[in-house]
Protein backbone atom coordinates (compact mmCIF):
# COMPACT_ATOMS: atom_id res chain seq x y z
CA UNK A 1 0.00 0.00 0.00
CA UNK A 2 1.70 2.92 -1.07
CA UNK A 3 0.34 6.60 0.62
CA UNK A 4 0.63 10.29 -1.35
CA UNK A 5 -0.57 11.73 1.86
CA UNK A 6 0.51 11.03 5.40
CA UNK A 7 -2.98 8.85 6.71
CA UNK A 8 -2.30 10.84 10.43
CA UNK A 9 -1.24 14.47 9.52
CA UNK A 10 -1.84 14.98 5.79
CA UNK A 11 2.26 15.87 5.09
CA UNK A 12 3.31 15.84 1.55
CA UNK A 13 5.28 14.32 0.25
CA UNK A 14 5.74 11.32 1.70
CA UNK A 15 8.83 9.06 1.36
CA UNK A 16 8.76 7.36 -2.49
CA UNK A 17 9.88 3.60 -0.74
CA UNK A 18 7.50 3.48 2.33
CA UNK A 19 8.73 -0.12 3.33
CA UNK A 20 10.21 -0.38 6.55
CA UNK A 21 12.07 2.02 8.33
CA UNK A 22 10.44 5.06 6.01
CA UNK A 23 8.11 7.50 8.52
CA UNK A 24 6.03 10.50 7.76
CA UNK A 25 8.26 13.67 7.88
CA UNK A 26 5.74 15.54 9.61
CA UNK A 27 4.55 13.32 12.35
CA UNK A 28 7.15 10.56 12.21
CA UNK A 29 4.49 7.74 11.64
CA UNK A 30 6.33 4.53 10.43
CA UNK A 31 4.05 4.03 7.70
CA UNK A 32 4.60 -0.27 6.56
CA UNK A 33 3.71 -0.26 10.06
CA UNK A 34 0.51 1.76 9.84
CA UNK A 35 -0.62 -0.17 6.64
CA UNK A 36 -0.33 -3.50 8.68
CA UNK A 37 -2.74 -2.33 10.88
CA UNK A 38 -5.32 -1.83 8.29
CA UNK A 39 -7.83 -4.11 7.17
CA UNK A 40 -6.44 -3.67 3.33
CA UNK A 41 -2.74 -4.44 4.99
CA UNK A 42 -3.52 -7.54 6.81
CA UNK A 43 -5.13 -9.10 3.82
CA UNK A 44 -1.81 -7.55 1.49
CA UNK A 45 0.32 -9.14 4.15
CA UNK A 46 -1.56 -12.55 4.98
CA UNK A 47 -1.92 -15.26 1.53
CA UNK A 48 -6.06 -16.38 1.13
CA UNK A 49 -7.29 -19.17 2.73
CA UNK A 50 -7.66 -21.04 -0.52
CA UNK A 51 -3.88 -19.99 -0.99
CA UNK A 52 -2.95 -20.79 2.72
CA UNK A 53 -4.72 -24.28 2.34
CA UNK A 54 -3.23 -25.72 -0.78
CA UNK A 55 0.64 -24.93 0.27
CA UNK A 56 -0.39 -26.28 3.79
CA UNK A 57 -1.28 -29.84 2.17
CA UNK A 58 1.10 -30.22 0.16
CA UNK A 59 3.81 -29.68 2.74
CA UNK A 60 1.90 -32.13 4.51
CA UNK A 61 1.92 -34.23 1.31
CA UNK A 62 5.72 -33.92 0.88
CA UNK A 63 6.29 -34.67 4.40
CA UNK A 64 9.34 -37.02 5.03
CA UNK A 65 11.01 -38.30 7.91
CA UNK A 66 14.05 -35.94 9.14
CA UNK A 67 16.43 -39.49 8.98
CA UNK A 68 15.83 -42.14 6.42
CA UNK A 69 17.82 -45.54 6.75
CA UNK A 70 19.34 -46.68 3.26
CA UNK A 71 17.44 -50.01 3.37
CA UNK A 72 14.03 -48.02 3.88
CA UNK A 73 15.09 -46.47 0.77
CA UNK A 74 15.81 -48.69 -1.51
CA UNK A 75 12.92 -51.07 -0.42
CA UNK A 76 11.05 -47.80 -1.34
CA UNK A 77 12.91 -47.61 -4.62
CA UNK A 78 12.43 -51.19 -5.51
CA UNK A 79 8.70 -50.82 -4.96
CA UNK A 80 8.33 -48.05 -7.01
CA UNK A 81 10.00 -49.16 -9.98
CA UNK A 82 7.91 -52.53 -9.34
CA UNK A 83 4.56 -50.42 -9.21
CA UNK A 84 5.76 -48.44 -12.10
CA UNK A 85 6.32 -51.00 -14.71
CA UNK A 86 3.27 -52.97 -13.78
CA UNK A 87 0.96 -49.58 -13.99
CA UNK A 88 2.53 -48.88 -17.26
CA UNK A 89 1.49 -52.08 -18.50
CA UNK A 90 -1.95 -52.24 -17.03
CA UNK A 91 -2.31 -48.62 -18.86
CA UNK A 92 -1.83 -50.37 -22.43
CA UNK A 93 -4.53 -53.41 -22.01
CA UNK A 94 -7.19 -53.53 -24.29
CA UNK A 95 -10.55 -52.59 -22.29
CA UNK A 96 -12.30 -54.06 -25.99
CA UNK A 97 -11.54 -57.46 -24.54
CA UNK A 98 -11.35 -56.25 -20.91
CA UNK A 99 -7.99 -58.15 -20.69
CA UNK A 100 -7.61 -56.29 -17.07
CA UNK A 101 -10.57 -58.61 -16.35
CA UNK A 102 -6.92 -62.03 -15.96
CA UNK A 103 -4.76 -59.70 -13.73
CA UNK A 104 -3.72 -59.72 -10.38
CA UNK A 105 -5.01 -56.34 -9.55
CA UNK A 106 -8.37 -57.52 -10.70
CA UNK A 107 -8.76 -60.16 -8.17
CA UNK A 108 -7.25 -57.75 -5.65
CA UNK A 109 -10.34 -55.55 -6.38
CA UNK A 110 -12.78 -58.03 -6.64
CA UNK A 111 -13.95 -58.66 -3.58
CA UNK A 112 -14.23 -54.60 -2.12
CA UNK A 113 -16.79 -54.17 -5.36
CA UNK A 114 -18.73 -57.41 -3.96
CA UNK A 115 -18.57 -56.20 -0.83
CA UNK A 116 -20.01 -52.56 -2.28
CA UNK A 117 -23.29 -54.12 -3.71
CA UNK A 118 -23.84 -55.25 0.03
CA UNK A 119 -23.01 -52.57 1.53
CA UNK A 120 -24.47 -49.58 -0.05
CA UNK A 121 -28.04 -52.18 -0.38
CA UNK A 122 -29.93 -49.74 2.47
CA UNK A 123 -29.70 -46.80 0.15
CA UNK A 124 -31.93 -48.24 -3.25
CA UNK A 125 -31.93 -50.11 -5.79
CA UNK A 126 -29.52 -47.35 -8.21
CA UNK A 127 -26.79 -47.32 -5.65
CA UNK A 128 -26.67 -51.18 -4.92
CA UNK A 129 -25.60 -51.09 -8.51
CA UNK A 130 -23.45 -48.35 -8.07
CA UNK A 131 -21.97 -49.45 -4.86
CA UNK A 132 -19.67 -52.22 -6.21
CA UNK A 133 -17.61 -49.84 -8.31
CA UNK A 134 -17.78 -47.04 -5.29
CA UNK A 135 -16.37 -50.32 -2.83
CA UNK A 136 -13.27 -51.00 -5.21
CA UNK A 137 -12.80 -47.03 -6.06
CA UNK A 138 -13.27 -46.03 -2.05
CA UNK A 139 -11.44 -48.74 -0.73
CA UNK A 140 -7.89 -47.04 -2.12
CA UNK A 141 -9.02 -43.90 -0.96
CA UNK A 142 -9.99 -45.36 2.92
CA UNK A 143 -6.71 -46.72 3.09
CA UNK A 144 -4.36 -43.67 1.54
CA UNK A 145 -6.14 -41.32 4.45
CA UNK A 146 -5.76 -43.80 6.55
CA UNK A 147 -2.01 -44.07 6.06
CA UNK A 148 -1.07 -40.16 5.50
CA UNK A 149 -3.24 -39.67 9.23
CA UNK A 150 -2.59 -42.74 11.29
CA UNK A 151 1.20 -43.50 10.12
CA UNK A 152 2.15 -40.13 8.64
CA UNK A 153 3.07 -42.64 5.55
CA UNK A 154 3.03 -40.45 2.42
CA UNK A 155 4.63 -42.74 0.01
CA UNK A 156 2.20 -46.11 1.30
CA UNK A 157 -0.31 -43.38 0.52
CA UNK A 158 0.99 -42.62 -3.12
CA UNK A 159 0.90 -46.31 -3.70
CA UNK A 160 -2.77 -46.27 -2.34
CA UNK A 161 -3.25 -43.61 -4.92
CA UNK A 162 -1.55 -45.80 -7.87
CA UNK A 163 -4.37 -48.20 -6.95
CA UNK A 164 -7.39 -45.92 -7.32
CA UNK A 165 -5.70 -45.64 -10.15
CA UNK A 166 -5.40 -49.18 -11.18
CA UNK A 167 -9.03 -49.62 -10.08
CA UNK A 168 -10.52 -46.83 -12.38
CA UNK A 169 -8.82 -49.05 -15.62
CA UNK A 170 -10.53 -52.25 -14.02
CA UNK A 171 -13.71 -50.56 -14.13
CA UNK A 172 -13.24 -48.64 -17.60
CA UNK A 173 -13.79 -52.20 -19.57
CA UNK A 174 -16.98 -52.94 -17.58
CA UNK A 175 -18.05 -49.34 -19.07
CA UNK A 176 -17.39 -49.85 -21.94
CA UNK A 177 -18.53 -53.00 -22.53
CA UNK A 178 -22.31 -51.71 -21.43
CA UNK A 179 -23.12 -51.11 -25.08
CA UNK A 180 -22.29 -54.30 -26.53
CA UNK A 181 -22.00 -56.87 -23.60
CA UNK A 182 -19.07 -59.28 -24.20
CA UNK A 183 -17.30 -59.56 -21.30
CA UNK A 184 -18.41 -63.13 -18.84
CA UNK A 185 -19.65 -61.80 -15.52
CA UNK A 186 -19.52 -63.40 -12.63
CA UNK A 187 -22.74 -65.55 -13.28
CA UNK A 188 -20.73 -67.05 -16.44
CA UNK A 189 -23.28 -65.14 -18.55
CA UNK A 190 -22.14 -62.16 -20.72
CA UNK A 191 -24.37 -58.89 -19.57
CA UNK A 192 -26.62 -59.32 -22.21
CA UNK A 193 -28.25 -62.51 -20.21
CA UNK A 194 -27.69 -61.43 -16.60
CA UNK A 195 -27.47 -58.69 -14.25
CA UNK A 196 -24.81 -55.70 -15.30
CA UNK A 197 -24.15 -52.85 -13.22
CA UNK A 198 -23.05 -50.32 -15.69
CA UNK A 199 -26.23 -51.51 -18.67
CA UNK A 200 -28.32 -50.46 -15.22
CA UNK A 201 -26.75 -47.83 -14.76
CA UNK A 202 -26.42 -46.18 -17.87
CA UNK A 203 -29.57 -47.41 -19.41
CA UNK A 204 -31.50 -45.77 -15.94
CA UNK A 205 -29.75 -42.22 -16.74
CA UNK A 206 -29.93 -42.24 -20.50
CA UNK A 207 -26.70 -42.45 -21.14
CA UNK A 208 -26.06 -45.87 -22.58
CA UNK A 209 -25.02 -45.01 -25.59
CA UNK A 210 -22.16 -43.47 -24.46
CA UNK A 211 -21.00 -45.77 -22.88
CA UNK A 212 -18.06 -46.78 -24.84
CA UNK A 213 -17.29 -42.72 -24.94
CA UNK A 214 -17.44 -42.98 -20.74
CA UNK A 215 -15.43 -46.37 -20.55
CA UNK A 216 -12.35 -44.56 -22.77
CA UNK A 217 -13.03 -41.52 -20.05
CA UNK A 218 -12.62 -43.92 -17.35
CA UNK A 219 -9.93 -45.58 -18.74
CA UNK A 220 -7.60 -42.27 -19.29
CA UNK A 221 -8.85 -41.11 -16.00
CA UNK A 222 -6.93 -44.30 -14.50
CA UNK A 223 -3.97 -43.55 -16.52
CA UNK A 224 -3.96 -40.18 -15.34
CA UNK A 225 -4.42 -41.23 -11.84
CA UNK A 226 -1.28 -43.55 -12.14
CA UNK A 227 0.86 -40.72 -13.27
CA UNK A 228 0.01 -38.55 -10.69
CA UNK A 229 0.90 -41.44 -8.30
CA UNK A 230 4.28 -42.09 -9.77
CA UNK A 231 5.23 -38.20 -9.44
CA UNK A 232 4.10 -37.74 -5.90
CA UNK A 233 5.78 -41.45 -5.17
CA UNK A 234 9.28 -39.94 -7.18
CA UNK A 235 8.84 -36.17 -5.54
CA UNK A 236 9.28 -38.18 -2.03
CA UNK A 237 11.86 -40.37 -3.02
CA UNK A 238 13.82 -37.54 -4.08
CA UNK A 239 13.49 -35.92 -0.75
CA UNK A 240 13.95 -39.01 1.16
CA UNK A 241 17.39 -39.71 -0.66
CA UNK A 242 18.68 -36.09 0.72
CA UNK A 243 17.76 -37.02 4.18
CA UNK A 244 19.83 -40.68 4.37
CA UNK A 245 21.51 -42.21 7.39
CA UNK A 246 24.64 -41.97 6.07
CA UNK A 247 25.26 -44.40 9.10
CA UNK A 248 22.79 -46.92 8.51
């Protein structure tokens, strides 16, 4: 805030850098000091909440521990080279033929979507059918809180974060394939004899014929999601590798 008059006495002219010590010739009022007072020079001098907020999370994001043992590290390393290679593979499977459908991941995920259909059952028929992708796509969320608030573990939580993202390309094929069932459900019937979530779903909001449009949405939202993982996972790495025991 920069005055042309002295706010106390009126004196012109006033000093041209008013940043601390600079005072008012005529009164001697110190006038950074005067500004700070104001409402205008608190809210010059103090960052927005929404600014205030964002750095405030992601120091608590980048958080590391002030000593890091080497074997910590390159456990840490090893697993996110591990998760790395298998995300970038899982990112290049065909959700046509949901080929996600044989992995690992997919029988990781399997039974937090079963569990979804049960447990979101009290709140309709629309969100039973919803609820088993909100169990698998919650479930990775649950536990990365869980593990930034409980164990202060940011990195466990960027790996909880690589499998939301993993989870969003599990569901993208069962999206997709909405439209023009192909894929064997759980019954052993394609969706086109028995119950599936997303023709429900889609079909009750109008939108099934975008559903192929919405599974390739899903699908680079996953990818996305993965990538985002890997940098926060490499940002704390980085940091982690300044802060070694050099006498571990």
């Amino acid at each position: 805030m920069h005055y042309r008059l002295c706010p106390k006495c009126g004196h012109a002219p006033l000093p041209e850098n008013q940043s601390l010590p600079a005072a008012c010739p005529g009164c001697g009022l110190v006038l950074a000091k005067y500004a700070a007072r104001t409402p205008a020079g608190r809210r010059q001098q103090r960052p927005s909440r929404p600014k205030a907020w964002a750095a405030g999370l992601a120091r608590r994001l980048l958080e590391t521990p002030e000593r890091v043992s080497p074997l910590e590290f390159r456990a840490r390393a090893a697993a996110f080279v591990f998760f790395a290679a298998w995300g970038w593979q899982l990112a290049w499977l065909d959700i046509g033929n949901g080929a996600i459908g044989a992995s690992f991941v997919h029988n990781i995920l399997l039974p937090f979507h079963e569990a979804g259909h049960v447990l979101f059952r009290p709140f309709g028929e629309f969100v039973t059918y919803l609820g088993g992708t909100l169990g698998q796509l919650l479930m990775p969320v649950v536990l990365g809180v869980a593990l930034i608030r409980e164990r202060r573990d940011n990195f466990g939580a960027a790996l909880a974060l690589w499998l939301l993202g993993a989870s969003l390309l599990d569901v993208a094929p069962y999206v997709y394939d909405a439209l023009d069932p192909q894929l064997m459900l759980l019954s052993g019937l394609t969706g086109k004899d028995g119950d599936h979530d997303w023709i429900y779903l889609l079909g009750s909001t109008g939108l099934l014929r975008q559903a192929q449009t919405l599974g390739r949405a899903t699908r680079w939202a996953g990818i996305v999601t993965l990538l985002c993982a890997g940098a926060w996972a490499a940002c704390l790495l980085r940091r982690q590798y300044r802060r070694l025991d050099a006498a571990g």
